[in-house]
Protein backbone atom coordinates (compact mmCIF):
# COMPACT_ATOMS: atom_id res chain seq x y z
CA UNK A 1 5.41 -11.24 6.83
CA UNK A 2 5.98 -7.34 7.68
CA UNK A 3 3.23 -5.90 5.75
CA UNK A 4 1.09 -2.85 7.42
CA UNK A 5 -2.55 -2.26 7.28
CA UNK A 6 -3.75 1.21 8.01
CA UNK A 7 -7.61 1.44 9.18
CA UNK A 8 -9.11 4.65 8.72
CA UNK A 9 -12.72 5.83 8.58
CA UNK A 10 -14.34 6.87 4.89
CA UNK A 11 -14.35 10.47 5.70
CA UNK A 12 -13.29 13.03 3.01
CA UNK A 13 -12.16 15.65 6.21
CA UNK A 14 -9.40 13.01 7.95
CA UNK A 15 -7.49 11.49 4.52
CA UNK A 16 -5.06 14.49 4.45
CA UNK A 17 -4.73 14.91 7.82
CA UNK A 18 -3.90 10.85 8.14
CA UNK A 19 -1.31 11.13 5.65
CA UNK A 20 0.37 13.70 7.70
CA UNK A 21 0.22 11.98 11.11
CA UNK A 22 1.47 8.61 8.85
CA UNK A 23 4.20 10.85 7.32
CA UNK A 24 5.05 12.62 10.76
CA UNK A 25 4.92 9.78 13.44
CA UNK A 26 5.43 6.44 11.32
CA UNK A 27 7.80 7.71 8.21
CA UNK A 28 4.95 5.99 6.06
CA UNK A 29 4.18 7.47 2.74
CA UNK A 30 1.42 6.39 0.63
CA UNK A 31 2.77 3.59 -0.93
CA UNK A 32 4.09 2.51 1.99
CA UNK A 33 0.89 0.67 3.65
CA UNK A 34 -2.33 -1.60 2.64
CA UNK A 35 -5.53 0.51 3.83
CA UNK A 36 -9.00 -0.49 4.62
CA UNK A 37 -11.15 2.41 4.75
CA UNK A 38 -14.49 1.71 5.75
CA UNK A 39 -17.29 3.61 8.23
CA UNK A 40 -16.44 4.06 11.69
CA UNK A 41 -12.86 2.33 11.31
CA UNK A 42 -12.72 0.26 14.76
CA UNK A 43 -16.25 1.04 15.78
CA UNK A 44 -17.73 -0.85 12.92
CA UNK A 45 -18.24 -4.64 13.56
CA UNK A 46 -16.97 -4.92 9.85
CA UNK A 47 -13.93 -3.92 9.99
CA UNK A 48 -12.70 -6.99 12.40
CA UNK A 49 -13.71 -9.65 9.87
CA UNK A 50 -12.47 -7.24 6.47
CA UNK A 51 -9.42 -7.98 7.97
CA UNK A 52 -9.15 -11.50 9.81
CA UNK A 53 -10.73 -13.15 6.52
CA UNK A 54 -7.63 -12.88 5.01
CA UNK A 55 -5.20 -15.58 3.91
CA UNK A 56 -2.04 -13.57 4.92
CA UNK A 57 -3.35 -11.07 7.91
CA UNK A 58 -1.17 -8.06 8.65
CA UNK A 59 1.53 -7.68 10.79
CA UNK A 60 0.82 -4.98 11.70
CA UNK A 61 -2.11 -2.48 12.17
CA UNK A 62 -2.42 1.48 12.73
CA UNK A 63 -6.24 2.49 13.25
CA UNK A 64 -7.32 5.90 12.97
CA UNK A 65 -10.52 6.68 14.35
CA UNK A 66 -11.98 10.35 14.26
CA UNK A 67 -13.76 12.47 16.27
CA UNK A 68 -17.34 14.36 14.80
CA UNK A 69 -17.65 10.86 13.24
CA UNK A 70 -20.99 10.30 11.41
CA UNK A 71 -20.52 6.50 12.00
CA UNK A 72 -20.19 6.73 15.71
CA UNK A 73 -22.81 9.38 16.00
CA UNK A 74 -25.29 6.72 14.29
CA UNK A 75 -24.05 3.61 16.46
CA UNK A 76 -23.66 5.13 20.49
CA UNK A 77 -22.15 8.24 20.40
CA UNK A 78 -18.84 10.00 19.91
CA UNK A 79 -17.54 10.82 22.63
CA UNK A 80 -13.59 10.70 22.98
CA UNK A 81 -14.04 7.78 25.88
CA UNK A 82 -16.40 5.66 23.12
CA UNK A 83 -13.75 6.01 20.67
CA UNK A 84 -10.78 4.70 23.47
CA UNK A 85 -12.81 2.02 24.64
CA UNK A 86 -13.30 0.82 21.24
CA UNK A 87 -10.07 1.17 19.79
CA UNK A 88 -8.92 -1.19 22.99
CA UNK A 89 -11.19 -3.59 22.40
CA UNK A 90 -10.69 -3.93 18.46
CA UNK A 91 -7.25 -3.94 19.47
CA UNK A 92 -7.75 -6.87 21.78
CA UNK A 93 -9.95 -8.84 19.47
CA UNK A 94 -6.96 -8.64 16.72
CA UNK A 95 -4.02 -9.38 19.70
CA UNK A 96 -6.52 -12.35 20.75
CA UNK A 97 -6.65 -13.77 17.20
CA UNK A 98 -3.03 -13.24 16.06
CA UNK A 99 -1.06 -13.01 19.46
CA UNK A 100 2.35 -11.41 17.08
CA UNK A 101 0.23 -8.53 15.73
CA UNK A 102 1.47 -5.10 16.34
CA UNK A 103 -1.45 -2.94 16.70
CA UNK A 104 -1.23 0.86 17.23
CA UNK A 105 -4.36 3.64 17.34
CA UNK A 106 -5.01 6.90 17.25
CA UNK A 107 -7.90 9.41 17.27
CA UNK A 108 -7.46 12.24 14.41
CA UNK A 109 -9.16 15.39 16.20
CA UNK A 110 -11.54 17.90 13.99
CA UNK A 111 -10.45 21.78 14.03
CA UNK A 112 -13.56 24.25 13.98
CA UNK A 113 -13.57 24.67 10.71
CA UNK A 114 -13.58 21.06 9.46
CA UNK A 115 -16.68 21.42 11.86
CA UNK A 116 -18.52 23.18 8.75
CA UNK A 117 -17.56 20.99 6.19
CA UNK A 118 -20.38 18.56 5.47
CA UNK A 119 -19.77 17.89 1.14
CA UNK A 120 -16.83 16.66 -1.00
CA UNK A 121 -16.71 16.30 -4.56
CA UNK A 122 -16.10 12.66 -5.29
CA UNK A 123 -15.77 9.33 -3.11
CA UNK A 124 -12.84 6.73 -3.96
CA UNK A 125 -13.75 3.00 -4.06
CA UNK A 126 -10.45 1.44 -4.29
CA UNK A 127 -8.74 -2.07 -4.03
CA UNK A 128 -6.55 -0.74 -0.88
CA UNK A 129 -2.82 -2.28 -2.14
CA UNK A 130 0.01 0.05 -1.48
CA UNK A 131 0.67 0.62 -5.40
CA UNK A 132 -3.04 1.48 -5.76
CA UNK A 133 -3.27 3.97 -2.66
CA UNK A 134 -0.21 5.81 -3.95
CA UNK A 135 -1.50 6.10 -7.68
CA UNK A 136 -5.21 7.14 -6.47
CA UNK A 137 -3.92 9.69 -4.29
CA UNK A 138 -1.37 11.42 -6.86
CA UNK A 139 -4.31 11.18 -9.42
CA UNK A 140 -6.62 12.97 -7.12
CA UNK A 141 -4.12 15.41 -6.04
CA UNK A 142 -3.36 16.43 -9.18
CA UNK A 143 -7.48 17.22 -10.16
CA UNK A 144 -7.48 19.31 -6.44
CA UNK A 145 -9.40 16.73 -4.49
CA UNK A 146 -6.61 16.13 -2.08
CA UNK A 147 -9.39 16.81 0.84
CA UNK A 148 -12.13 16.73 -1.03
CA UNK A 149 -13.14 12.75 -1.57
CA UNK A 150 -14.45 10.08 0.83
CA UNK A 151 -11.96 6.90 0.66
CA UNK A 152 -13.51 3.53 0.87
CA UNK A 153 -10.92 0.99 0.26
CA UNK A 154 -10.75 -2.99 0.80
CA UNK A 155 -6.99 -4.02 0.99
CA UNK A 156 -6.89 -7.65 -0.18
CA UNK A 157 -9.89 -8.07 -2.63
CA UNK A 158 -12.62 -5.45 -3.86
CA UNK A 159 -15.64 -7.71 -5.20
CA UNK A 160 -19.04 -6.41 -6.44
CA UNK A 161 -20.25 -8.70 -4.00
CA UNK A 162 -19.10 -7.11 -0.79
CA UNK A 163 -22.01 -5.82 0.48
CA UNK A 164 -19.60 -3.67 3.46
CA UNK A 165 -18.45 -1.80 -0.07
CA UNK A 166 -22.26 -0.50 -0.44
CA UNK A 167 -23.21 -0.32 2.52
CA UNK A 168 -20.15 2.59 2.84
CA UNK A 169 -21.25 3.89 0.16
CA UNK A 170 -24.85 4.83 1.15
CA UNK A 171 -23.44 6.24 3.89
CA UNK A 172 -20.87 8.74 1.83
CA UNK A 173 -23.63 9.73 -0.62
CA UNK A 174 -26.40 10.51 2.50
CA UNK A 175 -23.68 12.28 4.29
CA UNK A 176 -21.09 14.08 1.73
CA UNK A 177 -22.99 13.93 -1.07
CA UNK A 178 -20.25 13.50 -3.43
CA UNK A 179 -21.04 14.05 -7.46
CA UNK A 180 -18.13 11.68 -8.98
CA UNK A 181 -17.29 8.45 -8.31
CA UNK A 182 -13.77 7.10 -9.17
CA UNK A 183 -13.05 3.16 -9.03
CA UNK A 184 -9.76 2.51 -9.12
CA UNK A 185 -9.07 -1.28 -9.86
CA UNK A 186 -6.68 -3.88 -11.07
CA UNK A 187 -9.47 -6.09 -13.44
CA UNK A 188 -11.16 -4.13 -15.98
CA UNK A 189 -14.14 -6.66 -15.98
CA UNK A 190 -14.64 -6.30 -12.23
CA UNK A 191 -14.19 -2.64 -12.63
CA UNK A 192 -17.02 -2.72 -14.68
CA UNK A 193 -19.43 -4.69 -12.37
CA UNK A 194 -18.37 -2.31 -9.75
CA UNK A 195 -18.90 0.83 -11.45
CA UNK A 196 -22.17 -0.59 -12.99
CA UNK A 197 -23.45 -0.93 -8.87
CA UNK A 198 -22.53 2.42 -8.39
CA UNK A 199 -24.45 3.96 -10.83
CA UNK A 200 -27.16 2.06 -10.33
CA UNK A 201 -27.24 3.33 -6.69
CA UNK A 202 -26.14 7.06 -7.50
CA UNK A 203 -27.70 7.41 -10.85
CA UNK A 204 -26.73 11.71 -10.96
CA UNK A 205 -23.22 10.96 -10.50
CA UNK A 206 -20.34 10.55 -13.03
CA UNK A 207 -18.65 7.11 -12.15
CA UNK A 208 -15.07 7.07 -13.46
CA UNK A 209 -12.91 3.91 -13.60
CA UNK A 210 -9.41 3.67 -13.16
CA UNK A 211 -7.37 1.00 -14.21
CA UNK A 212 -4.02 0.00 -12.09
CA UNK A 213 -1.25 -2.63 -12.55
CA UNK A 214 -1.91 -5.59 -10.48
CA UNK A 215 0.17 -5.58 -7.06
């Protein structure tokens, strides 16, 4: 099995600047990878089992934590040494479970001005396939939200009943306070469901669901 999982954190300020370093130092286009984007990336405790729980694990992994990270400010700190020392030991965990895993990290840095960026307009909830991440992305490029939505993105399965999908969302509407809320997803029942949460927990935004061919 060669497929790639990227991690990434939810934040609306890194997801064009982690296509780039995908683009620039892996050759990996959107389509090109399975994503889990989810608070904190390696620092959350999440993130470890989101991806171990599956049937068919990756073979390999690209993290990309971020620096001014909400997550880590709320859990320890974020200091560039926290972020190293975590990275390594998510890293480990994975090597120790799955001794053929290639795992790879990097910390995205924040420029001054993404320093005074605190809203976007709309946080993703996505089912994190390659097919999927390529489709969301052109969709939201083409409505001018190419840095401008929080990603939160399960690769394998996205289930009402993940409570790691809410919990990242509380997070995006406390901190970005985003107004629209796009699902994309392959079931329409289970788009439904998940819209349905949503609203329920952001009642003043406009929850949009996108249907996508199956992987």
């Amino acid at each position: 099995m060669d497929d790639i999982l990227v991690v990434s954190c939810i934040d609306f300020r890194t997801v064009e600047k982690q296509r780039t370093l995908l683009r620039s130092e892996y050759a990996l286009g959107d389509g090109d990878y399975y994503l889990l984007a989810t608070a904190g990336a390696a620092l959350n405790p999440d993130t470890y089992s989101l991806i171990t729980q599956s049937k068919n694990p990756p073979a390999r992994v690209i993290n990309n934590d971020h620096r001014d990270c909400g997550y880590a400010k709320s859990t320890g700190g974020d200091s560039q040494e926290r972020h190293e020392k975590e990275m390594a030991d998510f890293g480990k965990k994975l090597e120790d479970n799955d001794k053929d895993i290639d795992y790879q990290a990097n910390i995205i840095p924040m420029e001054e001005p993404d320093l005074a960026r605190h809203e976007c307009k709309a946080v993703v909830i996505m089912i994190g396939d390659p097919l999927t991440v390529q489709q969301a992305r052109e969709k939201l490029d083409a409505l001018g939200f190419t840095d401008e939505h929080d990603e939160i993105a399960r690769p394998y399965a996205l289930s009402p009943d993940d409570q790691t999908l809410w919990k990242d969302l509380v997070i995006s509407l406390n901190l970005h306070h985003p107004q629209t809320i796009f699902i994309f997803a392959s079931d329409e029942d289970n788009a439904g469901k998940l819209a349905r949460k949503a609203q329920s927990m952001a009642k003043d935004a406009k929850v949009e669901t996108v249907l996508v061919p199956k992987a």
